[in-house]
N, C-alpha and C. Protein backbone atom coordinates (compact mmCIF):
# COMPACT_ATOMS: atom_id res chain seq x y z
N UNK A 1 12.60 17.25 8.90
CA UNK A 1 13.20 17.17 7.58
C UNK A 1 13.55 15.72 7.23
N UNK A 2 14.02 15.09 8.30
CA UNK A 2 14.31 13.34 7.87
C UNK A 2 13.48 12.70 7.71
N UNK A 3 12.48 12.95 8.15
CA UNK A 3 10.88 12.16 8.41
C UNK A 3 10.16 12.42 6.83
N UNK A 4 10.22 14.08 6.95
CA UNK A 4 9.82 14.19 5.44
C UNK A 4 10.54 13.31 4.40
N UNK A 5 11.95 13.13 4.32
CA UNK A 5 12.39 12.28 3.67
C UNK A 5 12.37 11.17 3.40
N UNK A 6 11.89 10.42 4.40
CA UNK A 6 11.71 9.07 4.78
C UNK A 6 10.42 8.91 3.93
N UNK A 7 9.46 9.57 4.69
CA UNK A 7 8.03 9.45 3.90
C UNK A 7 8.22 9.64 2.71
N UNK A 8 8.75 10.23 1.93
CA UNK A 8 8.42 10.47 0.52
C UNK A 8 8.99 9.58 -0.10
N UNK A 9 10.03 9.18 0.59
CA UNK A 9 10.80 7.65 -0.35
C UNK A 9 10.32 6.38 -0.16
N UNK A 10 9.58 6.54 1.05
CA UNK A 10 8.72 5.09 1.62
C UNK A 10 7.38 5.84 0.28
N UNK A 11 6.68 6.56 -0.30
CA UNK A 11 5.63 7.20 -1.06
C UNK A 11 6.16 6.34 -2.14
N UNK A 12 7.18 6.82 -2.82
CA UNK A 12 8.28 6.45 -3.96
C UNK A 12 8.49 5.10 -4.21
N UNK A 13 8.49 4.13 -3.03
CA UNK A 13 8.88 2.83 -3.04
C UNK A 13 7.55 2.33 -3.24
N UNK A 14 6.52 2.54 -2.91
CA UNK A 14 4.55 2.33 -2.94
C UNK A 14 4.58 2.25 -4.00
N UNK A 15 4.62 3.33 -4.72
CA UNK A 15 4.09 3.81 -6.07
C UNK A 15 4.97 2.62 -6.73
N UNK A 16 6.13 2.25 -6.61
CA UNK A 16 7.26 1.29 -7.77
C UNK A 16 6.39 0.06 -7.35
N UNK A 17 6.08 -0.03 -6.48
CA UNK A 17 5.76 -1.60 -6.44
C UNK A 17 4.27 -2.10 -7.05
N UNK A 18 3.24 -0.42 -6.87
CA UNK A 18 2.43 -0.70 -7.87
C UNK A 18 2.44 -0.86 -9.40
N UNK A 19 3.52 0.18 -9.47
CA UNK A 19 3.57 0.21 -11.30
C UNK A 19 3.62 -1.45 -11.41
N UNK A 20 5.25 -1.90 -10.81
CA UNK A 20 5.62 -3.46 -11.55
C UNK A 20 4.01 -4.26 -10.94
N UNK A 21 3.50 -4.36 -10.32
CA UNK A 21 2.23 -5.22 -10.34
C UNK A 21 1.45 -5.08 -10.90
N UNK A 22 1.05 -3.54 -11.41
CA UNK A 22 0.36 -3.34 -12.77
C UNK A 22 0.69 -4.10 -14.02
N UNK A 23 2.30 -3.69 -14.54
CA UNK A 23 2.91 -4.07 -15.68
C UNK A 23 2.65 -5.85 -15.63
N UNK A 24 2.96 -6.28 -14.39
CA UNK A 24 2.90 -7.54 -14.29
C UNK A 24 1.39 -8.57 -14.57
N UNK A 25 0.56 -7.51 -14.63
CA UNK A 25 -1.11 -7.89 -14.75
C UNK A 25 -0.79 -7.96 -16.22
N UNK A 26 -0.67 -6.75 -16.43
CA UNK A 26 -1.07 -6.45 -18.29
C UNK A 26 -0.02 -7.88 -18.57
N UNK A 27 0.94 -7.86 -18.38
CA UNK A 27 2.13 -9.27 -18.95
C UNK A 27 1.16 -10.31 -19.22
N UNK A 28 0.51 -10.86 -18.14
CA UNK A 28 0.09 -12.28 -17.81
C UNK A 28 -1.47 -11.82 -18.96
N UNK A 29 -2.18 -10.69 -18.76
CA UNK A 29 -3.09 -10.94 -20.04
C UNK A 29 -2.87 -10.71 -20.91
N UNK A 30 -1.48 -10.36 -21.84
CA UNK A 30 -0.81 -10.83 -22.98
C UNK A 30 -0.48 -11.70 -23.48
N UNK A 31 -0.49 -12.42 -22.43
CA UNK A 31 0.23 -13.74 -22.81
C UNK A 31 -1.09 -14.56 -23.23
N UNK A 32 -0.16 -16.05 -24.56
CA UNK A 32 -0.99 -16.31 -25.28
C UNK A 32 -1.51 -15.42 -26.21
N UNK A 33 -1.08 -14.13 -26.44
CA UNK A 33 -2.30 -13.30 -27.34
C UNK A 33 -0.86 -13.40 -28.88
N UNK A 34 -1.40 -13.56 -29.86
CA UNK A 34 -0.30 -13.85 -30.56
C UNK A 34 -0.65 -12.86 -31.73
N UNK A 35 -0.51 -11.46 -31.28
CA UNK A 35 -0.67 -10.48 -32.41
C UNK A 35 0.19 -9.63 -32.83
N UNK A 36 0.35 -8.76 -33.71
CA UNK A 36 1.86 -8.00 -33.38
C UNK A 36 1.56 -7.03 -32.81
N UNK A 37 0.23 -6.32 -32.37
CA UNK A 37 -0.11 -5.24 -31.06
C UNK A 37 0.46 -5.96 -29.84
N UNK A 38 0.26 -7.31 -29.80
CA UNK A 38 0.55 -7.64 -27.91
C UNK A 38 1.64 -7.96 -28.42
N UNK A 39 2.44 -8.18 -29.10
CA UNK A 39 4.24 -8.47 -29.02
C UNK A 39 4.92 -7.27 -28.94
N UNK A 40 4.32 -5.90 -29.65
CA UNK A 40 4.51 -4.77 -29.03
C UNK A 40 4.42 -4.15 -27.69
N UNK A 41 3.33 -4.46 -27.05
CA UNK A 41 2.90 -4.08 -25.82
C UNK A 41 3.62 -4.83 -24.92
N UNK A 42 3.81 -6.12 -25.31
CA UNK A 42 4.75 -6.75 -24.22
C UNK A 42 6.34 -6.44 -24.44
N UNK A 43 6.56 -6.18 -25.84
CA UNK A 43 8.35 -5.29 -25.69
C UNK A 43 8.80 -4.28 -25.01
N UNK A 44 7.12 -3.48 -25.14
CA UNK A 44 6.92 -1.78 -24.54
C UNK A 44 6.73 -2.13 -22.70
N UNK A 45 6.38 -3.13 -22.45
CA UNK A 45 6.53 -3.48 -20.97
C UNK A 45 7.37 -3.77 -20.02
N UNK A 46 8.18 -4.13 -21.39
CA UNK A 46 9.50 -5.21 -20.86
C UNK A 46 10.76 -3.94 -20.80
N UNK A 47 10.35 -3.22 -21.56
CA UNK A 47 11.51 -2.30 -21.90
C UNK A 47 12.36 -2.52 -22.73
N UNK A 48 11.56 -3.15 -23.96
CA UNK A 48 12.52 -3.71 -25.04
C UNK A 48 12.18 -2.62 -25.81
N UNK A 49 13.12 -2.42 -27.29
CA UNK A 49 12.95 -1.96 -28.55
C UNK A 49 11.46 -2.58 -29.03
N UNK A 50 10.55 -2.10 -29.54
CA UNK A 50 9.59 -3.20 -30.30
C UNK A 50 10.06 -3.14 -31.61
């Protein structure tokens, strides 16, 4: 039962570190893009209001 636990939060912690390196890709090829789609997409990344 602890092991199961372990694993699934060590699963949980994988998966977070891919999302932010994903989000962190899309960031960096936004940048420079000066449209109001990528000032959206980068608010919607950031976790801002757009």
């Amino acid at each position: 039962m602890i092991q199961e636990l372990h694993d699934r939060g060590e699963s949980e912690r994988r998966w977070r570190l891919t999302a932010e390196q994903c989000i962190e890709r899309a960031l960096a090829l936004l940048e420079g893009q000066d449209t109001d789609l990528a000032a959206r997409l980068r608010a919607v990344l950031r976790g801002d209001q757009p």
